[in-house]
PDB file of N, CA and C in Angstrom:
ATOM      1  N   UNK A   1      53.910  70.186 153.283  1.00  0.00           N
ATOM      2  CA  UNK A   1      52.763  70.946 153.730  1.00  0.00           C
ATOM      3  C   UNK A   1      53.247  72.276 154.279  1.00  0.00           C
ATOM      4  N   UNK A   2      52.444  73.320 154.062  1.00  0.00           N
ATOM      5  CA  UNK A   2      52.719  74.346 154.457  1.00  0.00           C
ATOM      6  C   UNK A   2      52.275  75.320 155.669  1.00  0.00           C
ATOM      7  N   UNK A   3      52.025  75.486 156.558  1.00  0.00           N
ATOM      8  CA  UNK A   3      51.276  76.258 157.394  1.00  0.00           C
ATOM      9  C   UNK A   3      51.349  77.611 157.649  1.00  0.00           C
ATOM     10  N   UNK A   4      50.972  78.258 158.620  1.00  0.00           N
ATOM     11  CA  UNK A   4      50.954  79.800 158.758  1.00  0.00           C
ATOM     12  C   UNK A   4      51.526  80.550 158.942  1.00  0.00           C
ATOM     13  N   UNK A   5      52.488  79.339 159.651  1.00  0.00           N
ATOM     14  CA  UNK A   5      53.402  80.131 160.302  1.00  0.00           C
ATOM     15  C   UNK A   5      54.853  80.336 159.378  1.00  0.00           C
ATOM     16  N   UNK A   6      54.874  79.733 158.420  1.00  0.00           N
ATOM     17  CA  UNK A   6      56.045  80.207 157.616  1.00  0.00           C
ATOM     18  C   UNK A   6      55.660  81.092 156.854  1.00  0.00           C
ATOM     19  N   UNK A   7      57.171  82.195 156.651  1.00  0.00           N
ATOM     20  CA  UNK A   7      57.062  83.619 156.078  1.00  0.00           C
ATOM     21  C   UNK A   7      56.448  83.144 154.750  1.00  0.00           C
ATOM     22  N   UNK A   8      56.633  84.689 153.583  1.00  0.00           N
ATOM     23  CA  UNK A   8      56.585  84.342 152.472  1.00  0.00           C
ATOM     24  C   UNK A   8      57.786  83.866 151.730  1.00  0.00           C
ATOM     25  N   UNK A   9      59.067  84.170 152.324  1.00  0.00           N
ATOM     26  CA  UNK A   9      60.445  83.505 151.674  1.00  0.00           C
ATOM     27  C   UNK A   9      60.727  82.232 151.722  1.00  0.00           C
ATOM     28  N   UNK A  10      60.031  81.780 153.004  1.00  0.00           N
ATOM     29  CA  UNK A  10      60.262  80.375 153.123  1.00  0.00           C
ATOM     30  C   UNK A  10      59.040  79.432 152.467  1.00  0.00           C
ATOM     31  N   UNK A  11      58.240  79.851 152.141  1.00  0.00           N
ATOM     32  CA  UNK A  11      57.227  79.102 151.103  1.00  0.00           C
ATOM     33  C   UNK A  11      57.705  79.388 149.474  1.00  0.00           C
ATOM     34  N   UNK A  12      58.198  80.499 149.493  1.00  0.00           N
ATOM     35  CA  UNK A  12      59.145  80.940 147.769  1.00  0.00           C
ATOM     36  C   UNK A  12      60.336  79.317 148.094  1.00  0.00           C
ATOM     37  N   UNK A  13      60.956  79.634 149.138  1.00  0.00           N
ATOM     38  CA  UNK A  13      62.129  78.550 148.877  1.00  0.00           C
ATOM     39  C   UNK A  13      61.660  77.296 148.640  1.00  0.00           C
ATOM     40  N   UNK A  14      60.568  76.611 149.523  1.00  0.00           N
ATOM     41  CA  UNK A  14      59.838  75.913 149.326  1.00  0.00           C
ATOM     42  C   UNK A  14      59.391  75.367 147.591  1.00  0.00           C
ATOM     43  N   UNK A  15      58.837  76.400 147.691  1.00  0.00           N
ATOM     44  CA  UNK A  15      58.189  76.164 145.573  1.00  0.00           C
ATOM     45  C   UNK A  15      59.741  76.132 145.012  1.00  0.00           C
ATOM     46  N   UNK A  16      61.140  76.924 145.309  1.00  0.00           N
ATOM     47  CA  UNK A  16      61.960  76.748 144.541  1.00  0.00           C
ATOM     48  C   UNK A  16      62.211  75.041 144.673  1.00  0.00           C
ATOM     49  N   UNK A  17      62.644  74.531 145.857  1.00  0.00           N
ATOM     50  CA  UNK A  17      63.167  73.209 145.707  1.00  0.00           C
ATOM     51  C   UNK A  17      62.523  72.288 145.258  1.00  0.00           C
ATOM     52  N   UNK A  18      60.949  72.398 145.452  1.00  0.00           N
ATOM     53  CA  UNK A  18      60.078  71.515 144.510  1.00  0.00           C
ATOM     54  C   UNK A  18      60.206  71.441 143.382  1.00  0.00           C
ATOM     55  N   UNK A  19      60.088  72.582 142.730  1.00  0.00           N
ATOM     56  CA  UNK A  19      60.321  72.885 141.461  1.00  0.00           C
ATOM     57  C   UNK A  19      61.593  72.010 140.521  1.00  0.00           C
ATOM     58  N   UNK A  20      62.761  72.550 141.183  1.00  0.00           N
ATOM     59  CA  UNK A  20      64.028  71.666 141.060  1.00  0.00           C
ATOM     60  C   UNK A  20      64.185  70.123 141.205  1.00  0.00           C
ATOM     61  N   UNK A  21      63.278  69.896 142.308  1.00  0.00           N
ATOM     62  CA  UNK A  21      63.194  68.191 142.380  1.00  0.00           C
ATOM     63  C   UNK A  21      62.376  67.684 141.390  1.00  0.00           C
ATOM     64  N   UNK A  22      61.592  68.041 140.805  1.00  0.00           N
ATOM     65  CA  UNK A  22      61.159  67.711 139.969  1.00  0.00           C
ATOM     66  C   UNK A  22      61.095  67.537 138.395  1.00  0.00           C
ATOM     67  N   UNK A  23      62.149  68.936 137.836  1.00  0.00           N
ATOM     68  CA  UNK A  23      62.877  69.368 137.552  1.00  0.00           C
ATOM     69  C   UNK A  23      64.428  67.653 137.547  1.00  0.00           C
ATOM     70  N   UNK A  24      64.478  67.679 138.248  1.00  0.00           N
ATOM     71  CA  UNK A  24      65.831  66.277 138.132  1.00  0.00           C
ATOM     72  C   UNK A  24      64.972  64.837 137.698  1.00  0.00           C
ATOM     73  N   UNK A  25      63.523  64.937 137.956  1.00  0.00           N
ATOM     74  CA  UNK A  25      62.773  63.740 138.058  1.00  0.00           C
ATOM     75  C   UNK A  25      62.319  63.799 136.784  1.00  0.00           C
ATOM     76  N   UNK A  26      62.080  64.987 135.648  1.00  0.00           N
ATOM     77  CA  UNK A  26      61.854  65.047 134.531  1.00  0.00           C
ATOM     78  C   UNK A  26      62.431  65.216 133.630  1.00  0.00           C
ATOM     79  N   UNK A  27      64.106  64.820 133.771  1.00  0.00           N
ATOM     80  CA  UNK A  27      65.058  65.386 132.663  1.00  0.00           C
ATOM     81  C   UNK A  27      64.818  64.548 131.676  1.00  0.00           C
ATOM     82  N   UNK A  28      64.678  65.066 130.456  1.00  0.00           N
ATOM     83  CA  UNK A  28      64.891  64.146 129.383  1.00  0.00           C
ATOM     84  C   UNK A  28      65.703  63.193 129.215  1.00  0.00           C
ATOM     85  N   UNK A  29      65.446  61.872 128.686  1.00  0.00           N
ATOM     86  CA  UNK A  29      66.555  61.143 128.399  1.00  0.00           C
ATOM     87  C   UNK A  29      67.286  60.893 127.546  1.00  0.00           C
ATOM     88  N   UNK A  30      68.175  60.273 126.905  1.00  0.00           N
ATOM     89  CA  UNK A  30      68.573  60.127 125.927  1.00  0.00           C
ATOM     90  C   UNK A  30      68.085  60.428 124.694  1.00  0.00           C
ATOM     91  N   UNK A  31      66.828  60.056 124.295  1.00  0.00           N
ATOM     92  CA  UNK A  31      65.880  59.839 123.403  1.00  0.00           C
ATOM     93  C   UNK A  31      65.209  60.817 123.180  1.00  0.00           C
ATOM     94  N   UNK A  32      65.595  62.682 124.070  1.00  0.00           N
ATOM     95  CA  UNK A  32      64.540  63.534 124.247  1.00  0.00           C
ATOM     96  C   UNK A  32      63.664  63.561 125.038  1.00  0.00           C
ATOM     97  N   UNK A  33      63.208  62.347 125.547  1.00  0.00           N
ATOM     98  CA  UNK A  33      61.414  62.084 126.327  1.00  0.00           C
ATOM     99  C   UNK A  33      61.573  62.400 127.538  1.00  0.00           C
ATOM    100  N   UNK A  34      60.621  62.637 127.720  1.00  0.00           N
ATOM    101  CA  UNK A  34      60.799  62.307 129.659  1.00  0.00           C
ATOM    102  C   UNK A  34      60.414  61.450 130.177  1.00  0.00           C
ATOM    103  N   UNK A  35      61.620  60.109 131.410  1.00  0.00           N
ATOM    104  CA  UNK A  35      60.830  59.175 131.243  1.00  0.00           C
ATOM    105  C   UNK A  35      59.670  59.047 132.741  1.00  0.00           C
ATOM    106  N   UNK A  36      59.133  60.211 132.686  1.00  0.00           N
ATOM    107  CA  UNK A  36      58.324  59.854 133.396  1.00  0.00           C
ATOM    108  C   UNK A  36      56.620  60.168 132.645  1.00  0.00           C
ATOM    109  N   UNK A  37      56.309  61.068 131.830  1.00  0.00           N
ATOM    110  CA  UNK A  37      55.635  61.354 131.372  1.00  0.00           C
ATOM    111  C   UNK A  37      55.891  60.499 129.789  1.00  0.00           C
ATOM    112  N   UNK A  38      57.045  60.199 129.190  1.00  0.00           N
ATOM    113  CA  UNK A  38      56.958  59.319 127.913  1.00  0.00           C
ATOM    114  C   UNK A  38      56.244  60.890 127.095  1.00  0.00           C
ATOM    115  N   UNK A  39      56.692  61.765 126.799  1.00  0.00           N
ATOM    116  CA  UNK A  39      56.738  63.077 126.074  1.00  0.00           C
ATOM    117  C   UNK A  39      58.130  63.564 125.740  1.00  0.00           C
ATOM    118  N   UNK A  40      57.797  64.062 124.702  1.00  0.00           N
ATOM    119  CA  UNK A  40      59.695  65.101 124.164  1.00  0.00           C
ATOM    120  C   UNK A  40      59.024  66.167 124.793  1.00  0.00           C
ATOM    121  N   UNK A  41      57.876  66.382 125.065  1.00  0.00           N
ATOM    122  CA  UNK A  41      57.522  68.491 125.746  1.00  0.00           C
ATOM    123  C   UNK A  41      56.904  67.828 126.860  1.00  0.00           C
ATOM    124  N   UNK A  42      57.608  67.567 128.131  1.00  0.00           N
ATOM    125  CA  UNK A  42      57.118  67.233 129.300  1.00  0.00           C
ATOM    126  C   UNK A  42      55.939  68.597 130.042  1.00  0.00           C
ATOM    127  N   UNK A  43      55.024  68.379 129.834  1.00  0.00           N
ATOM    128  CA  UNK A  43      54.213  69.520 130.924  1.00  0.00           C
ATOM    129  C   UNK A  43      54.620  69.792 132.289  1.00  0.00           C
ATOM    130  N   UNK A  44      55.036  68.771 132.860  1.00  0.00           N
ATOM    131  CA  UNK A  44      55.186  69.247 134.352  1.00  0.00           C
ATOM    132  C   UNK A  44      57.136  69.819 134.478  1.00  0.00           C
ATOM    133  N   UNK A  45      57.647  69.417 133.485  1.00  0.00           N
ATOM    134  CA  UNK A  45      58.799  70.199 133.824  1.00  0.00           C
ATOM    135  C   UNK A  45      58.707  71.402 133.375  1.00  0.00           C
ATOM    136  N   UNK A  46      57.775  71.654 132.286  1.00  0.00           N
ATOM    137  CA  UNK A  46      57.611  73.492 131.767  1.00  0.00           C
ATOM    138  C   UNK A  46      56.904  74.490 132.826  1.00  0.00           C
ATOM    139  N   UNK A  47      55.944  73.287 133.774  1.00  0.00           N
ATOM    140  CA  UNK A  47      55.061  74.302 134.528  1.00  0.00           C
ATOM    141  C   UNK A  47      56.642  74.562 135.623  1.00  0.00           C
ATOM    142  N   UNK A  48      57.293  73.505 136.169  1.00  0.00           N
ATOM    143  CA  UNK A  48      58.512  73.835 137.227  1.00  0.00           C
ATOM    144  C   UNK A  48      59.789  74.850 136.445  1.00  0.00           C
ATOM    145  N   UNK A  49      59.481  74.547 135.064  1.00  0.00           N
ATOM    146  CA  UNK A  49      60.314  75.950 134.504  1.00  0.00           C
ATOM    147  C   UNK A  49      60.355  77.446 134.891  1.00  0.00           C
ATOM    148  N   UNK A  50      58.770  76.860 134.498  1.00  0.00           N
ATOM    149  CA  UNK A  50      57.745  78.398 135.133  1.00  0.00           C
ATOM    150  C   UNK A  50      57.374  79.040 136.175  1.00  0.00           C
ATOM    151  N   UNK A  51      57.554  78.170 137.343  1.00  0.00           N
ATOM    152  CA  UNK A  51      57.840  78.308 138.550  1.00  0.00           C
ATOM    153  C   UNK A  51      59.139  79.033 138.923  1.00  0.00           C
ATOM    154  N   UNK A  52      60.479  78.590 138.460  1.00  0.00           N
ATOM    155  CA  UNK A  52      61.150  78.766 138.721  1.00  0.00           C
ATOM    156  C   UNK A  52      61.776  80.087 138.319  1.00  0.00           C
ATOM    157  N   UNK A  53      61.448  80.459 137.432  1.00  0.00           N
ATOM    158  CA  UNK A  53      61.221  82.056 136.648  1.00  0.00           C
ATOM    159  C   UNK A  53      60.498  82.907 137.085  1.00  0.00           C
ATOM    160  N   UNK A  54      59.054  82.228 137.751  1.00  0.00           N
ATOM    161  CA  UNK A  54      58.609  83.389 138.037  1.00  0.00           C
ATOM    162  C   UNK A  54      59.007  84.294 139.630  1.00  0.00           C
ATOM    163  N   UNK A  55      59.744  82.682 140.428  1.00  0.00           N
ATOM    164  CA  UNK A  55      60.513  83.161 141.686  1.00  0.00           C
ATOM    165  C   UNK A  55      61.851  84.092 141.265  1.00  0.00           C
ATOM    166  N   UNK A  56      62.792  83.923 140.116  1.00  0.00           N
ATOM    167  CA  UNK A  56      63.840  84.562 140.160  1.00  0.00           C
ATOM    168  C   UNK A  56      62.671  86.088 139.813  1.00  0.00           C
ATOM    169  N   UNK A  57      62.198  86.175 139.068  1.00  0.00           N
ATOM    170  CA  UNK A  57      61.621  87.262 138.827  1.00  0.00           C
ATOM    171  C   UNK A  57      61.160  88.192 139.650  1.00  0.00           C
ATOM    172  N   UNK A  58      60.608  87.769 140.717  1.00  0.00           N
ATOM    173  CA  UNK A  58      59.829  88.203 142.149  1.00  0.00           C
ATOM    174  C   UNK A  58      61.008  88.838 142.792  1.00  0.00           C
ATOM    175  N   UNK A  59      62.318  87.720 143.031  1.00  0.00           N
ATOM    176  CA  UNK A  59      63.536  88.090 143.746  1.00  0.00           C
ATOM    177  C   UNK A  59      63.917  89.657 143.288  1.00  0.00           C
ATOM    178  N   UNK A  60      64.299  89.560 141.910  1.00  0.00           N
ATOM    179  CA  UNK A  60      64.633  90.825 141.206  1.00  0.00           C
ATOM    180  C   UNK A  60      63.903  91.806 141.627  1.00  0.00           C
ATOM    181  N   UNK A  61      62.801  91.568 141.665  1.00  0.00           N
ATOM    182  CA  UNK A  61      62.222  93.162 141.117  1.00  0.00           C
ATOM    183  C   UNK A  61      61.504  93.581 142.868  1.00  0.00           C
ATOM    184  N   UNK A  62      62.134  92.311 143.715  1.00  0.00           N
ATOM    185  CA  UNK A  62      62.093  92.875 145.371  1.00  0.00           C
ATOM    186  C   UNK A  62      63.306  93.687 145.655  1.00  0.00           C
ATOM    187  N   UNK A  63      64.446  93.045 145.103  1.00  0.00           N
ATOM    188  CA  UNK A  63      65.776  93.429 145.787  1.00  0.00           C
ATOM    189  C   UNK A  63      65.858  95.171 144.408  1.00  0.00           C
ATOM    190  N   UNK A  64      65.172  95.130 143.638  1.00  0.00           N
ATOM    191  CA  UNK A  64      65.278  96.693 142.860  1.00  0.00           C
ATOM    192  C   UNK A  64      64.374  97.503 143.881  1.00  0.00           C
ATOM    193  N   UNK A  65      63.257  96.973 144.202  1.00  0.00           N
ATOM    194  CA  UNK A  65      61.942  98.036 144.985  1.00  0.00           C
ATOM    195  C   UNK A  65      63.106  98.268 146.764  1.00  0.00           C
ATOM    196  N   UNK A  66      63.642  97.306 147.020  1.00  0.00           N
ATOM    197  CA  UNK A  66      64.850  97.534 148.455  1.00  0.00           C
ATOM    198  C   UNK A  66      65.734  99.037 148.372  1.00  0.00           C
ATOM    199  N   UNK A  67      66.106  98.823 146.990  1.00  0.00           N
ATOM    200  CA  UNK A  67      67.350  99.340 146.547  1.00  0.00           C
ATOM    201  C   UNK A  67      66.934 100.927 146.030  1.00  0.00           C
ATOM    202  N   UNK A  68      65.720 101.169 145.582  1.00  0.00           N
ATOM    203  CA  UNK A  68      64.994 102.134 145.135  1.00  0.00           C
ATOM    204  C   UNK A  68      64.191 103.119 146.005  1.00  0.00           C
ATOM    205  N   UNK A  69      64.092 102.676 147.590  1.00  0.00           N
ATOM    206  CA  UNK A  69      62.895 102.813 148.348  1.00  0.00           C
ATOM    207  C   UNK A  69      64.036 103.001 149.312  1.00  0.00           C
ATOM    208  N   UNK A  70      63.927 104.562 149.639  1.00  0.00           N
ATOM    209  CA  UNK A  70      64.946 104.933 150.971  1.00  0.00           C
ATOM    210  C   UNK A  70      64.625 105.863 151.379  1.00  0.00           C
ATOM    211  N   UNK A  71      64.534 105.708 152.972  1.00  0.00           N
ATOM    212  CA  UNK A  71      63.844 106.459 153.839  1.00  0.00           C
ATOM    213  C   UNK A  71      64.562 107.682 154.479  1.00  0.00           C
ATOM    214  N   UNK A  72      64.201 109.164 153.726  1.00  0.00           N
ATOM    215  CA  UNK A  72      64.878 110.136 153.986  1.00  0.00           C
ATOM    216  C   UNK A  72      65.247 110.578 155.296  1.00  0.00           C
ATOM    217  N   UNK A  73      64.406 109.647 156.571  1.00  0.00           N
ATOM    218  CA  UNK A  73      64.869 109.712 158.026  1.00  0.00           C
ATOM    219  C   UNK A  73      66.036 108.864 158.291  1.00  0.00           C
ATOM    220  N   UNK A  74      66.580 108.164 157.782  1.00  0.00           N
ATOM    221  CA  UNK A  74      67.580 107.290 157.514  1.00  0.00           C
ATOM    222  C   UNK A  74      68.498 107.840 157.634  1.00  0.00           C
ATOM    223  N   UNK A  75      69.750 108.312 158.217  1.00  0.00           N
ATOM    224  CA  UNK A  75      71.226 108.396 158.180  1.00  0.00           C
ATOM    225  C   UNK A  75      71.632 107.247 157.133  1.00  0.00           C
ATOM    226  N   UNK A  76      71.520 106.231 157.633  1.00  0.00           N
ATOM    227  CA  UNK A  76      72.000 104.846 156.740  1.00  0.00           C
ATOM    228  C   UNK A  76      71.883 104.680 155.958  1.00  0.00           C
ATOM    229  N   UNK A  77      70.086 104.566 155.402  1.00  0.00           N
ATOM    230  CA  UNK A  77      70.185 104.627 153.891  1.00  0.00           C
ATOM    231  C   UNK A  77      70.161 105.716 152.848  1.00  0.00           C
ATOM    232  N   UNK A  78      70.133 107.166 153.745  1.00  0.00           N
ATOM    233  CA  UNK A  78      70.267 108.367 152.942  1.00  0.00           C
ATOM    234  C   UNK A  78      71.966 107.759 152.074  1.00  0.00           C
ATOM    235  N   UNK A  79      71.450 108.318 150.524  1.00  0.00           N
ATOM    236  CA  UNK A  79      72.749 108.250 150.038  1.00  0.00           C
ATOM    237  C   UNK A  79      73.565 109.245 149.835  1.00  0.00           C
TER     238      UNK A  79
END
């Protein structure tokens, strides 16, 4: 459960480890399937695929807008 008081990084980390646990709970088996769903194209591991992509994605294109965005009052981050 989530409440108010956690940031937005710690609800991202949150969806990451879900994602991943679930993710271990849907690996295919031997046979291709998953044995929890009994499918070769498990839905819930594509949606935690998708999850998990769309957090690295978010990461990226925060730590480019960090890296891009510098405050000319800055000594520090003037380059």
């Amino acid at each position: 459960m989530t409440g108010p008081h956690l940031s937005l990084a710690q609800i991202r980390n949150r969806l990451i480890l879900t994602a991943r646990a679930v993710l271990r709970q849907h690996r295919p088996g031997p046979d291709g399937r998953c044995p929890m769903c009994r499918t070769p194209d498990c839905p819930v591991a594509t949606a935690a695929r998708d999850v998990l992509r769309t957090a690295e994605e978010a990461q990226q294109h925060t730590t480019a807008s960090e890296l891009t965005t510098r405050d000319p009052d800055d000594p520090q981050k003037a380059g």
